[in-house]
C-alpha atoms as a PDB file:
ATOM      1  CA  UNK A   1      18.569 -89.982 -17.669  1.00  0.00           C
ATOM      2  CA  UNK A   2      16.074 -87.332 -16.306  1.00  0.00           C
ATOM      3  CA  UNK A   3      16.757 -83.929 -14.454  1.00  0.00           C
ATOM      4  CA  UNK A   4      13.728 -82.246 -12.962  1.00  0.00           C
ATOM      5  CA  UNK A   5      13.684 -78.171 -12.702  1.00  0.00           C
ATOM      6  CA  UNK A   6      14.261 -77.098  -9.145  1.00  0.00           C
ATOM      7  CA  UNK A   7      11.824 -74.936  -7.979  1.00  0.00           C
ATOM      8  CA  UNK A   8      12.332 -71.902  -5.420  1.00  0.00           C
ATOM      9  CA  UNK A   9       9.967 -69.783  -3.266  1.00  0.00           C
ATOM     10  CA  UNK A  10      10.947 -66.384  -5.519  1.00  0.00           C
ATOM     11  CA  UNK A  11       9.670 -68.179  -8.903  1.00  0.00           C
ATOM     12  CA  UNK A  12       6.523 -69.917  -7.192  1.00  0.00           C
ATOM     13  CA  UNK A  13       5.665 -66.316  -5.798  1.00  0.00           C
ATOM     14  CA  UNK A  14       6.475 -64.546  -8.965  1.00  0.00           C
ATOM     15  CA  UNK A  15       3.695 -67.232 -10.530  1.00  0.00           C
ATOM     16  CA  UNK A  16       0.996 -66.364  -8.302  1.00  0.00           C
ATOM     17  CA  UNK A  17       1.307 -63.016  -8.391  1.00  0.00           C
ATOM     18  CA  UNK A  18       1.460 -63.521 -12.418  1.00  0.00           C
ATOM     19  CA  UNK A  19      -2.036 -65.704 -11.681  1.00  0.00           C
ATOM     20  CA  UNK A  20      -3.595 -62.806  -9.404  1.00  0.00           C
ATOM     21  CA  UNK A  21      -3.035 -60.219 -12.139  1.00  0.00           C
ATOM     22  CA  UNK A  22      -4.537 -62.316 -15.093  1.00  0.00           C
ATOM     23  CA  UNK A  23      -7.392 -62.884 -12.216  1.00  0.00           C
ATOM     24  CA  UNK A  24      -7.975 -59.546 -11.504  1.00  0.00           C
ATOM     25  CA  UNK A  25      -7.394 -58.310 -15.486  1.00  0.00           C
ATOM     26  CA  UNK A  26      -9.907 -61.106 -16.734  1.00  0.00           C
ATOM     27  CA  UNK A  27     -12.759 -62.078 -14.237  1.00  0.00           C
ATOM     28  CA  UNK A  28     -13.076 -58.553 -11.793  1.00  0.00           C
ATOM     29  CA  UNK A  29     -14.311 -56.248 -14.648  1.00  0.00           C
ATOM     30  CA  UNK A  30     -16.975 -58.924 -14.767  1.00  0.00           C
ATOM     31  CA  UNK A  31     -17.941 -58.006 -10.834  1.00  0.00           C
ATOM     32  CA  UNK A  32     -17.675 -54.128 -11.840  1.00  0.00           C
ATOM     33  CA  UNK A  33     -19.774 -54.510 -14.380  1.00  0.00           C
ATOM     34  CA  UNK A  34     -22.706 -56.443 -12.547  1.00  0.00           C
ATOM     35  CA  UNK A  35     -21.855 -60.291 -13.975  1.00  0.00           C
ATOM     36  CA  UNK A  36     -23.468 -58.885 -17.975  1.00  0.00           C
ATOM     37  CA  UNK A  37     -24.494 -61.334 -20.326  1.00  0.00           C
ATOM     38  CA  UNK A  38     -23.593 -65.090 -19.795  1.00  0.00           C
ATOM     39  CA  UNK A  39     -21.857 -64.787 -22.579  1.00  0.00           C
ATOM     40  CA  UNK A  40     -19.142 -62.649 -21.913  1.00  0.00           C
ATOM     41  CA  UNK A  41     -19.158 -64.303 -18.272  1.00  0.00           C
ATOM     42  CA  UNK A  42     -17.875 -67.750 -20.031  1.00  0.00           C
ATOM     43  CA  UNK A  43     -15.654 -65.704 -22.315  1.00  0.00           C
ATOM     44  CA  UNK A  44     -13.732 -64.068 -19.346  1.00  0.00           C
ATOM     45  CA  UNK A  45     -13.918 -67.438 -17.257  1.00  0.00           C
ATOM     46  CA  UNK A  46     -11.942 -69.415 -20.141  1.00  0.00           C
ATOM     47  CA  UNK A  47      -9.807 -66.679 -20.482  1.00  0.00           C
ATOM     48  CA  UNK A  48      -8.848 -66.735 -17.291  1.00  0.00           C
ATOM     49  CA  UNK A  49      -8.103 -71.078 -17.355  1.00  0.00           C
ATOM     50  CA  UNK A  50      -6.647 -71.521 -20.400  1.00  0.00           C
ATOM     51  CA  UNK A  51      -4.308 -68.518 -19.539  1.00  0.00           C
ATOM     52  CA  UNK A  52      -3.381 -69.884 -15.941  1.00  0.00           C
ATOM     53  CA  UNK A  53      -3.213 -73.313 -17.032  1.00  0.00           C
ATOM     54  CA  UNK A  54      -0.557 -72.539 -19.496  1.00  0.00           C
ATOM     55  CA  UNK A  55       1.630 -70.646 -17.425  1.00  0.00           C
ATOM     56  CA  UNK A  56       0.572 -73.216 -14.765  1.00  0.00           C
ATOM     57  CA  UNK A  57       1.823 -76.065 -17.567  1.00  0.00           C
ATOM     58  CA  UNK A  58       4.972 -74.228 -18.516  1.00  0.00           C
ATOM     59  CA  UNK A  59       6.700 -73.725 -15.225  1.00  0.00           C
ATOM     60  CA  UNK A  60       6.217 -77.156 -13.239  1.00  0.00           C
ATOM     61  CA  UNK A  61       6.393 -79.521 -15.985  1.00  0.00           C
ATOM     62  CA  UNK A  62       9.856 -78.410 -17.019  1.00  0.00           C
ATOM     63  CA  UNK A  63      11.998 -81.359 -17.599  1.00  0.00           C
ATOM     64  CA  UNK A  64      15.939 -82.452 -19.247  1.00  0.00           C
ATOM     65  CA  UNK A  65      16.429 -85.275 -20.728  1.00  0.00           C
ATOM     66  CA  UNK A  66      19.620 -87.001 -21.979  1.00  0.00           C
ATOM     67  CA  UNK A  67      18.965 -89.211 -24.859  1.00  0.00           C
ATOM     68  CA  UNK A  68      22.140 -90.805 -26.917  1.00  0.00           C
ATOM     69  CA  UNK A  69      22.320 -88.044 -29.354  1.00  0.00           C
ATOM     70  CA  UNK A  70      21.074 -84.872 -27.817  1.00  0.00           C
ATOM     71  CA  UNK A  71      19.953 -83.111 -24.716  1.00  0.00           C
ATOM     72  CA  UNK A  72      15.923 -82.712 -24.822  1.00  0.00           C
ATOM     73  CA  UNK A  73      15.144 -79.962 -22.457  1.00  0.00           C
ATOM     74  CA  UNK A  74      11.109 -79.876 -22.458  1.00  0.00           C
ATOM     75  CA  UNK A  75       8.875 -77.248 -20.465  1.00  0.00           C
ATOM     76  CA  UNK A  76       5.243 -77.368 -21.445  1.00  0.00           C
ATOM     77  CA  UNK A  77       4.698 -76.599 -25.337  1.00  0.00           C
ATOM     78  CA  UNK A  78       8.730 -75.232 -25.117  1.00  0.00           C
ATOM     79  CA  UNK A  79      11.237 -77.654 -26.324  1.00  0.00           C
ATOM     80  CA  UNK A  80      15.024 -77.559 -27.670  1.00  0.00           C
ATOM     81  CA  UNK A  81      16.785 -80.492 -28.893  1.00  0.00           C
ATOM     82  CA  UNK A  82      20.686 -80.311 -27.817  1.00  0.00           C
ATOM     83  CA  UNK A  83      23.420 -81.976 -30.058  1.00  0.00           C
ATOM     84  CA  UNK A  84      25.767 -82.783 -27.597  1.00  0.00           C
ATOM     85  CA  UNK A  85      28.807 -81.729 -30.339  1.00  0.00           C
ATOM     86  CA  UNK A  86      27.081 -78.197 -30.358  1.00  0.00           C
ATOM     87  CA  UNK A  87      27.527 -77.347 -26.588  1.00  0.00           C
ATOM     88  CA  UNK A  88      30.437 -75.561 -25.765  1.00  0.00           C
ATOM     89  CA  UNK A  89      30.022 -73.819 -22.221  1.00  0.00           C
ATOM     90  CA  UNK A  90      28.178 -74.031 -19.347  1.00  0.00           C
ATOM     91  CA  UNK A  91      28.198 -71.340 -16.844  1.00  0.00           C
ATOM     92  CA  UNK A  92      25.968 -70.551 -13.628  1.00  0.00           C
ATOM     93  CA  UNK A  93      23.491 -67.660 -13.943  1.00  0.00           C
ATOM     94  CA  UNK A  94      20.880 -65.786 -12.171  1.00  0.00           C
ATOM     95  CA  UNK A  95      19.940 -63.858 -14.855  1.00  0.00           C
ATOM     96  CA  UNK A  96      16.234 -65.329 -15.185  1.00  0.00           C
ATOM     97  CA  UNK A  97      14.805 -63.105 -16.957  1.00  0.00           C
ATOM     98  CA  UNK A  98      16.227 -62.937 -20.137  1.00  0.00           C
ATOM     99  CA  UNK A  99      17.461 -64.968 -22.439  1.00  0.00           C
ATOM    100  CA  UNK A 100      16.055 -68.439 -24.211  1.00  0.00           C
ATOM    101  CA  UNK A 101      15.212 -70.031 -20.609  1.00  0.00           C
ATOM    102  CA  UNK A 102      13.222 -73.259 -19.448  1.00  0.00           C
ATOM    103  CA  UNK A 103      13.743 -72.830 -15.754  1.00  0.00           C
ATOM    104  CA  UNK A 104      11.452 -72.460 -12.572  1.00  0.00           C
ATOM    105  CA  UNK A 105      14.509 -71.070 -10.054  1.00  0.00           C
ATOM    106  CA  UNK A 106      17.306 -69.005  -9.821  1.00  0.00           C
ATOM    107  CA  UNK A 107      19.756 -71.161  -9.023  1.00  0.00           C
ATOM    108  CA  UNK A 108      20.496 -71.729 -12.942  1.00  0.00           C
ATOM    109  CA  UNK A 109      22.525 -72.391 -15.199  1.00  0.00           C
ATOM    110  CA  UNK A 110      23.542 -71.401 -19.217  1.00  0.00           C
ATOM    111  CA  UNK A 111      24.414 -74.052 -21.813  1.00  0.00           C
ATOM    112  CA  UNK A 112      26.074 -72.433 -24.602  1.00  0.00           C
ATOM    113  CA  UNK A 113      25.575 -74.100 -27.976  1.00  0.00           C
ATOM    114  CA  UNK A 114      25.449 -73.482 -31.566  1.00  0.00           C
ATOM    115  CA  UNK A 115      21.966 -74.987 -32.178  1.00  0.00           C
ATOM    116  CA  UNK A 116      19.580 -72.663 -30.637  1.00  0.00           C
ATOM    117  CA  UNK A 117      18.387 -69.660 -31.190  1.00  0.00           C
ATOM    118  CA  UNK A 118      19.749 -66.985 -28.962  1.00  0.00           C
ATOM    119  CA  UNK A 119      23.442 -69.035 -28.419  1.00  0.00           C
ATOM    120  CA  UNK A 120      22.317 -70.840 -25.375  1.00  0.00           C
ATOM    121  CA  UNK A 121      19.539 -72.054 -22.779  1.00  0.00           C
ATOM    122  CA  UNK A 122      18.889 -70.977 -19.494  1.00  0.00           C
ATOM    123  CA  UNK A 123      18.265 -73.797 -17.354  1.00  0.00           C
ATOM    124  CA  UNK A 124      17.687 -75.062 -13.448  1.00  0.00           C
ATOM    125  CA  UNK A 125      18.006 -78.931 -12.724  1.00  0.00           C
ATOM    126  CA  UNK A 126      17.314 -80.096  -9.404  1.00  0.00           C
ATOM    127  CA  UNK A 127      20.632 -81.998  -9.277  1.00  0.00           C
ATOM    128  CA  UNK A 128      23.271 -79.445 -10.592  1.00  0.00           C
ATOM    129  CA  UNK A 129      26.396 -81.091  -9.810  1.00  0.00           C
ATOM    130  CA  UNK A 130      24.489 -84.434 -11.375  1.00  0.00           C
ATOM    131  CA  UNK A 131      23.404 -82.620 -14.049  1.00  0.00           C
ATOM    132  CA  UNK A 132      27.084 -81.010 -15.127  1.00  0.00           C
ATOM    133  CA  UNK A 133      29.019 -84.068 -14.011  1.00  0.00           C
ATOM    134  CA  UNK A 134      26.367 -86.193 -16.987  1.00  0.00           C
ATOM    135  CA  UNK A 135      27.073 -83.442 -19.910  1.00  0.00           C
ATOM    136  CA  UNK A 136      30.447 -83.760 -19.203  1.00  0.00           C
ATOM    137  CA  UNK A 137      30.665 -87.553 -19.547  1.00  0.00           C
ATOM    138  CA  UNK A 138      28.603 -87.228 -23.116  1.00  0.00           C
ATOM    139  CA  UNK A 139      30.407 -83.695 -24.155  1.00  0.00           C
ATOM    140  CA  UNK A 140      34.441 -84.156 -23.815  1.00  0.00           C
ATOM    141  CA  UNK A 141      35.433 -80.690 -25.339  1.00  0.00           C
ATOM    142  CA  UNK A 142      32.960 -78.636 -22.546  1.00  0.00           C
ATOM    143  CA  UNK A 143      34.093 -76.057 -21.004  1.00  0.00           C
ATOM    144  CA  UNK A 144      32.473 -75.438 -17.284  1.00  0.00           C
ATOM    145  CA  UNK A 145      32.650 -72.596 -15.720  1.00  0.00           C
ATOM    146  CA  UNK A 146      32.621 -72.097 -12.109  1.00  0.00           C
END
């Protein structure tokens, strides 16, 4: 079963102001400047792509999966496979901006487990209630906190 990330106003803002600085940072020295060598005109350019396309890649491609083992929660080159025996809590959160988090709003929530790095994983599926209500059925011994 698949859970998209939900996706709010505040994080698609927060994006494109993230975009407008690399913008500004990468490709408006090149205007200050007079446009320069070709060179360094392509240089800034790519910068500016690959840069935007990553961010652009890890924020709306954000995806959880429940296989029969695990929970595979997959946003752009960021991925975490779950055992479902090492989850032990989920709690809501709107703490977005720290933490191990794959999310895109904050409406979230925090899977504790004993398999990742920092103790748990921020996360916000589209279907919350679906989402929960599915980890449940494949971990008995969760705790969820409302």
């Amino acid at each position: 079963m698949i859970f998209r990330s939900k996706v709010d106003s505040f994080f698609v803002k927060f994006i494109l102001i993230m975009i407008l600085i690399i913008g500004l940072v990468t490709l408006l020295p090149l205007f200050a400047v007079g446009g320069g060598q070709l060179l360094v005109v392509l240089i800034s350019a790519l910068t500016f792509l690959v840069s935007t396309g990553i961010i652009l890649w890890c924020s709306f491609s954000i995806k959880y999966v429940f296989h029969e083992e695990h929970l595979f929660v997959k946003g752009g080159p960021f991925r975490s496979r779950i055992p479902y025996e090492s989850i032990t809590k989920v709690s809501p959160t709107s703490a977005i901006f720290t933490g191990y988090r794959i999310l895109s709003s904050r409406d979230s929530i925090e899977i504790f487990n004993r398999t990742t790095v920092l103790g748990s994983v921020k996360i916000s599926p589209n279907d919350q209630k679906g989402f929960v209500a599915e980890l449940k059925k494949r971990c008995p011994n969760l705790r969820i906190q409302e």
